[in-house]
Protein backbone atom coordinates (compact mmCIF):
# COMPACT_ATOMS: atom_id res chain seq x y z
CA UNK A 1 0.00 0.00 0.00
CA UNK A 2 1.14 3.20 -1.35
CA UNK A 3 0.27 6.72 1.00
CA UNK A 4 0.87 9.70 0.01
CA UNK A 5 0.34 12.77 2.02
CA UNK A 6 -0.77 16.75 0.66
CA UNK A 7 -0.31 18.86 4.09
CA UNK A 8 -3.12 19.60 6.88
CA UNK A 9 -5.45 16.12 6.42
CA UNK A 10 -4.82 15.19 2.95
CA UNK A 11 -3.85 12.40 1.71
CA UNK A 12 -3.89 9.52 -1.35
CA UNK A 13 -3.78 6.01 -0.36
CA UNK A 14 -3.22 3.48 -3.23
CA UNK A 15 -3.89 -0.05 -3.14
CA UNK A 16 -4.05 -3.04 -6.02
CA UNK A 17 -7.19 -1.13 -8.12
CA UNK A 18 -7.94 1.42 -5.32
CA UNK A 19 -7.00 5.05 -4.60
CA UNK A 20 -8.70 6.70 -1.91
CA UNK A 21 -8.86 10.61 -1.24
CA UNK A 22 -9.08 11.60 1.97
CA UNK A 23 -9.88 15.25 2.90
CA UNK A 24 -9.21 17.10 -0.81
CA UNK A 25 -9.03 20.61 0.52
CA UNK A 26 -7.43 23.83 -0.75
CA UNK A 27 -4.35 24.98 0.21
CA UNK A 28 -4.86 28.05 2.09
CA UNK A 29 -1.51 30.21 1.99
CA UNK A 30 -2.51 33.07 -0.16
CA UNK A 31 0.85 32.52 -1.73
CA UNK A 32 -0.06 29.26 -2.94
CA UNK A 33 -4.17 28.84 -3.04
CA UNK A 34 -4.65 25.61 -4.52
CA UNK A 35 -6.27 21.76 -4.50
CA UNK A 36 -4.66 20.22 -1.93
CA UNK A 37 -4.32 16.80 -4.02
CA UNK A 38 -2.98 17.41 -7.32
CA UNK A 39 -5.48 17.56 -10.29
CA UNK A 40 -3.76 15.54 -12.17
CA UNK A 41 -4.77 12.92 -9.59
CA UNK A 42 -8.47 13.56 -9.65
CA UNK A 43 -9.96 11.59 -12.45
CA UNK A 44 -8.43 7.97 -11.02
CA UNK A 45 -9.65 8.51 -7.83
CA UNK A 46 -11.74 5.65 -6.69
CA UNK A 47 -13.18 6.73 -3.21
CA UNK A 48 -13.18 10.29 -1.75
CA UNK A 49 -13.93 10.32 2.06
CA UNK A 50 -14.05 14.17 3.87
CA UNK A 51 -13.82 14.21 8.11
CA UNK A 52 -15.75 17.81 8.09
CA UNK A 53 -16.66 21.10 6.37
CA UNK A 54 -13.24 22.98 6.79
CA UNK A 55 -12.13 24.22 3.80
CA UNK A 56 -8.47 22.95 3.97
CA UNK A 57 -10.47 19.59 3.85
CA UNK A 58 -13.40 19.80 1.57
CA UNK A 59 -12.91 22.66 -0.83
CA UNK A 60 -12.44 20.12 -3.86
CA UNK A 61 -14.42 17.22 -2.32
CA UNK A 62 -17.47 17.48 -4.95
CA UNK A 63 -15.25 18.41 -7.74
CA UNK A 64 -12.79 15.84 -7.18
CA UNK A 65 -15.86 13.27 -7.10
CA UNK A 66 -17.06 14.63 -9.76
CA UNK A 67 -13.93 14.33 -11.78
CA UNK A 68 -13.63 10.76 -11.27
CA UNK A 69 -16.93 9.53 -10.55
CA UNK A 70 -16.36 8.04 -7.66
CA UNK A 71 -18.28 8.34 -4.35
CA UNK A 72 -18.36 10.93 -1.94
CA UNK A 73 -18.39 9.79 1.82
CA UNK A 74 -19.13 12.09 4.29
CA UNK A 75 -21.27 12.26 7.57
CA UNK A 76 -25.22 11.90 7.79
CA UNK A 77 -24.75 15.50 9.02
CA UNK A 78 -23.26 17.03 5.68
CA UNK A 79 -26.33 15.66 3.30
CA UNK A 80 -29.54 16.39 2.87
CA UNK A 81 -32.70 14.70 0.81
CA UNK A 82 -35.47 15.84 -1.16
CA UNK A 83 -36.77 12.97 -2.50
CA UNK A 84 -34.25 12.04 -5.55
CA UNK A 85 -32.72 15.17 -5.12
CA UNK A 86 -29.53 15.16 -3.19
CA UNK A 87 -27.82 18.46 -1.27
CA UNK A 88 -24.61 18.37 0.42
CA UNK A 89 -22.83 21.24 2.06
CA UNK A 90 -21.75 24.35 0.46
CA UNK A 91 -18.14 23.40 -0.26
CA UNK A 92 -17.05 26.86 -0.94
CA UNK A 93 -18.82 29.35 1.43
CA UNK A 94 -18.40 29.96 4.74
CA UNK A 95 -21.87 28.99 5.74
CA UNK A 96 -24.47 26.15 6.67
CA UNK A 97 -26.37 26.34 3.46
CA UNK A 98 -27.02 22.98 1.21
CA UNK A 99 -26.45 22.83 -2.65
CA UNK A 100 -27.80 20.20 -5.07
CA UNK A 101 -25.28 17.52 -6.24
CA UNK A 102 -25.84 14.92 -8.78
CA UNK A 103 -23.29 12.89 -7.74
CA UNK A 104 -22.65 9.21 -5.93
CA UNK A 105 -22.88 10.76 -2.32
CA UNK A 106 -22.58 8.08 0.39
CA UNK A 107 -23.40 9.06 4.17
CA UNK A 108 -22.30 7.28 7.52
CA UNK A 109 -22.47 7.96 10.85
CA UNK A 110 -20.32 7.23 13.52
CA UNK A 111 -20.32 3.32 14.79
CA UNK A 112 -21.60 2.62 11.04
CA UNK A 113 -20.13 0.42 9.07
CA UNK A 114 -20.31 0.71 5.38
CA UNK A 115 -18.36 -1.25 2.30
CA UNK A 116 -18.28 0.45 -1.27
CA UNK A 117 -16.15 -1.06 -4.11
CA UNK A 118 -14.12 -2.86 -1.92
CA UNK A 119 -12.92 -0.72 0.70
CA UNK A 120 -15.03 -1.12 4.24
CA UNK A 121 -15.09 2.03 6.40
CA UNK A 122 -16.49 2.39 9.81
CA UNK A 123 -17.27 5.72 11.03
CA UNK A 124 -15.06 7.00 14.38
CA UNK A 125 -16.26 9.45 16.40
CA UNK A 126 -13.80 12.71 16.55
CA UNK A 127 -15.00 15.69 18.40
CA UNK A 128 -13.32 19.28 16.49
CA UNK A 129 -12.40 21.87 18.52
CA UNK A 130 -12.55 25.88 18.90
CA UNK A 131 -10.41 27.42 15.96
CA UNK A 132 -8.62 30.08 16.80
CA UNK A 133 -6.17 32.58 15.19
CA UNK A 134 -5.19 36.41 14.73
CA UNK A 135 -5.85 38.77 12.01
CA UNK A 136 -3.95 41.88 11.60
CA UNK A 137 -3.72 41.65 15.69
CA UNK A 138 -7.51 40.91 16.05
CA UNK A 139 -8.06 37.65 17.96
CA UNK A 140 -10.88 35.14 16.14
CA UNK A 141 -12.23 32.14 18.02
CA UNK A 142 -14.62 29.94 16.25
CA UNK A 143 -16.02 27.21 18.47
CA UNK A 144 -18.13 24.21 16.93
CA UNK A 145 -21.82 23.92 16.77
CA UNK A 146 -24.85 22.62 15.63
CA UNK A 147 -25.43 25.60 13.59
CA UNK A 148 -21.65 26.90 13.34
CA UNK A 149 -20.00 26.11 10.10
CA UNK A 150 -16.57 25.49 11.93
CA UNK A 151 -15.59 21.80 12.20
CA UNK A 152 -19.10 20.96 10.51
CA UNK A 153 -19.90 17.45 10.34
CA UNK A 154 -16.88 15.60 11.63
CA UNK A 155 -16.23 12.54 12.04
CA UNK A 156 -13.23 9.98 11.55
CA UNK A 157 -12.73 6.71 9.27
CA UNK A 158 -11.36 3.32 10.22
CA UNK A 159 -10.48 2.41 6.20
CA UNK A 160 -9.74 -1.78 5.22
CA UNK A 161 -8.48 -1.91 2.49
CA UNK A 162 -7.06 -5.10 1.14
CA UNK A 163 -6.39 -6.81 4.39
CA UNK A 164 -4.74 -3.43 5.52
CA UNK A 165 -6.10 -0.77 8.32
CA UNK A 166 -5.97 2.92 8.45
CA UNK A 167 -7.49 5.17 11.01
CA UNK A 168 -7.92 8.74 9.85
CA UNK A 169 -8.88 11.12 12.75
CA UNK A 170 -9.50 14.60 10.97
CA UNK A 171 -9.14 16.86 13.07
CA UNK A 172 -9.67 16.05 16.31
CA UNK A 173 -9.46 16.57 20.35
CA UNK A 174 -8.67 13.13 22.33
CA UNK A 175 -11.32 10.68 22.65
CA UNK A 176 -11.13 7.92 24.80
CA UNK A 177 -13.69 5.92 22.78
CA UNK A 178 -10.34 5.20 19.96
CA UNK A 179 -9.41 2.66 22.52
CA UNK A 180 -8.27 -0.82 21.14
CA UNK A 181 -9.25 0.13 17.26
CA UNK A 182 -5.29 -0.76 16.44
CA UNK A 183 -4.97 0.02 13.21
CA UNK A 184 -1.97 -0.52 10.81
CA UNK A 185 -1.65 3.12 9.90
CA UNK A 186 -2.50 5.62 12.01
CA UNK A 187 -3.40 9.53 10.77
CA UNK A 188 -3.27 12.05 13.45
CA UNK A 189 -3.32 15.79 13.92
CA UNK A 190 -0.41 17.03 16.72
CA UNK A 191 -1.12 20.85 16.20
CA UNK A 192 -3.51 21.79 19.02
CA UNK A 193 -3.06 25.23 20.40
CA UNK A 194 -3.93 24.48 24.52
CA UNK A 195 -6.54 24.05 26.41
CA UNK A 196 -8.87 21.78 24.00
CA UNK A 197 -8.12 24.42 20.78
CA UNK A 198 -8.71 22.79 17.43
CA UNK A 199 -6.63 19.36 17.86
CA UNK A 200 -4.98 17.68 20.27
CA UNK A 201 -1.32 19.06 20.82
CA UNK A 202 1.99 17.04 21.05
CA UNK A 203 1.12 15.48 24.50
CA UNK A 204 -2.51 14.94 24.02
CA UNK A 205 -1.66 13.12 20.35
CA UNK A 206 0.60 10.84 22.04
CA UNK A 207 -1.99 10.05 24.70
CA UNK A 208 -3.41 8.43 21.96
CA UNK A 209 -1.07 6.22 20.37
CA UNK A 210 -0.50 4.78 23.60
CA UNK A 211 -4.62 4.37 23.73
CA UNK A 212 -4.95 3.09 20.26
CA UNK A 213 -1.74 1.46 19.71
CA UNK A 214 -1.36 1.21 15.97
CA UNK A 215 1.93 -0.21 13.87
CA UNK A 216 2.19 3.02 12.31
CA UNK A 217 1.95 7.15 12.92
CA UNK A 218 1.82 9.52 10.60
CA UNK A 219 1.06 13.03 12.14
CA UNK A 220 -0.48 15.76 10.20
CA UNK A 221 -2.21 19.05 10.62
CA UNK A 222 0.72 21.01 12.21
CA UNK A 223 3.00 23.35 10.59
CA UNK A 224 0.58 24.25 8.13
CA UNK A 225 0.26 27.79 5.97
CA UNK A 226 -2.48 29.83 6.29
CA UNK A 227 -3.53 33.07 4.81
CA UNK A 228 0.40 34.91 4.63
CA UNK A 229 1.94 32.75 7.98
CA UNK A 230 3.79 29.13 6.95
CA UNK A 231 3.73 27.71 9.59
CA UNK A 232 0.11 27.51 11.30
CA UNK A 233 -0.71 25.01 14.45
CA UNK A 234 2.94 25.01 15.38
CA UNK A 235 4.38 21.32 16.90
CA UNK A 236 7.75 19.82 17.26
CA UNK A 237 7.18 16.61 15.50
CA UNK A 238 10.86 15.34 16.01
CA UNK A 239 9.65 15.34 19.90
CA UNK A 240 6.67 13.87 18.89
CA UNK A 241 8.42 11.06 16.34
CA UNK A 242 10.78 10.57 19.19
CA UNK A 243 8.32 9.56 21.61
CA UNK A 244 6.50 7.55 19.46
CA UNK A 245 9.18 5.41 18.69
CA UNK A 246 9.90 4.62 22.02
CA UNK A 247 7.06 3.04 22.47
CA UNK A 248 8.26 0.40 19.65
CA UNK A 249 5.64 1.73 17.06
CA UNK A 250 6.83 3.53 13.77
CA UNK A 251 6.45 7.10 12.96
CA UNK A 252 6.46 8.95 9.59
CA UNK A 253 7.44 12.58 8.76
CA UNK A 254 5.42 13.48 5.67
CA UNK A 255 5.72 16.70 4.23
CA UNK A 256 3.49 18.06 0.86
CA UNK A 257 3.96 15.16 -1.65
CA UNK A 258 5.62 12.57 -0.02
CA UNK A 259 5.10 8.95 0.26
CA UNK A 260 5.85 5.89 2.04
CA UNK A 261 5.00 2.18 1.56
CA UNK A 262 3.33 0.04 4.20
């Protein structure tokens, strides 16, 4: 199995006739606005999976779907239903409104279980938390809601694929509920701020690979650009890759474009 990884939660993850796209976002340095995963990419896509209604994880989702026909899977929460007609969130507005989509849209909720073209995927609970951050010296604090747009709908994915497991956790605050899943590969965000503010931080993250106790780490969602700073949600990860490994479980340093093998 081939993963590739695309900054904050995106990734590719290729298997014998399978290539899954989780959390297709846009790139949100003004510097660089872009799809997260490459459009060259888009039209073999075989599954595209989004964890919530940020738009460094879902600006693409319906066009990347689109692109390659290939089923969008998302929380109950993010879809609605008209009879035939299908509405999912606005991808590209900051607000709870509901647009018509004609494509393959596949919900789940959390302790569901679905399978779709070979690939099974359970939903994991995940809990988002306040986003916070400073423009031009003004301090903005988003906290998650029912009716806020911020962290909208999330929700994380234990992915087989192929006799292989993967356990994507968006982006997340520690839940004790991940205990036991033990996947193979396991994708977490590190770049909490404090005090429960939008993921869990270095410690927090490594709370739960000792509750979870996968094979592999991969940490994302930390040293990420947005709007004119690089380096967003700010974490050590060679502390973090240190401590990992001394509990006898591999960790991974991706940065934009990389890939390993597991």
């Amino acid at each position: 199995m081939k993963i590739r990884h695309f900054l904050y939660n995106a990734f590719l993850v290729e298997d014998i006739g399978i290539k899954i796209a989780i959390d297709p976002g846009q790139n949100l340095w003004l510097f660089k606005l872009r799809s997260l995963t490459p459009t060259e990419e888009w039209k073999t896509i075989t599954h595209v999976l989004v964890t919530h209604g940020d738009p460094d994880h879902y600006w693409h989702a319906d066009r990347v779907a689109t692109a390659a026909n290939a089923p969008l899977i998302m929380n109950t929460t993010m879809v609605k239903r008209a009879g035939s007609e299908t509405r999912i969130l606005v991808p590209r507005r900051d607000a709870l409104q509901f647009v018509p989509f004609s494509g393959n849209v596949t919900t789940i909720q959390v302790g569901e279980t679905i399978e779709i073209k070979g690939v099974k995927i359970q939903g994991v609970k995940t809990k988002h938390g306040p986003i916070e951050f400073s423009i031009l010296g003004i301090k903005k604090r988003k906290i998650p809601g029912p009716e806020e747009r911020a962290g909208f709908g999330a929700i994380g994915f234990f992915i087989q694929v192929n006799g292989k497991t993967i356990l994507n956790l968006g982006d997340s605050l520690y839940q004790k509920e991940w205990a036991r899943l033990q996947p193979d590969v396991l994708m977490m965000p590190i770049g909490g701020l404090g005090k429960n503010t939008w993921t869990m931080d270095v410690t927090e993250a490594l709370e739960a690979v000792r509750l979870i106790r996968p094979k592999v780490v991969i940490p994302c969602h930390y040293n990420v650009p947005f709007l004119w700073k690089q380096k967003m949600c700010p974490a050590d990860d060679q502390e973090f890759k240190r401590e990992v490994e001394k509990m006898q479980i591999a960790c991974h340093i991706m940065h934009d474009g990389e890939a390993i093998e597991v």
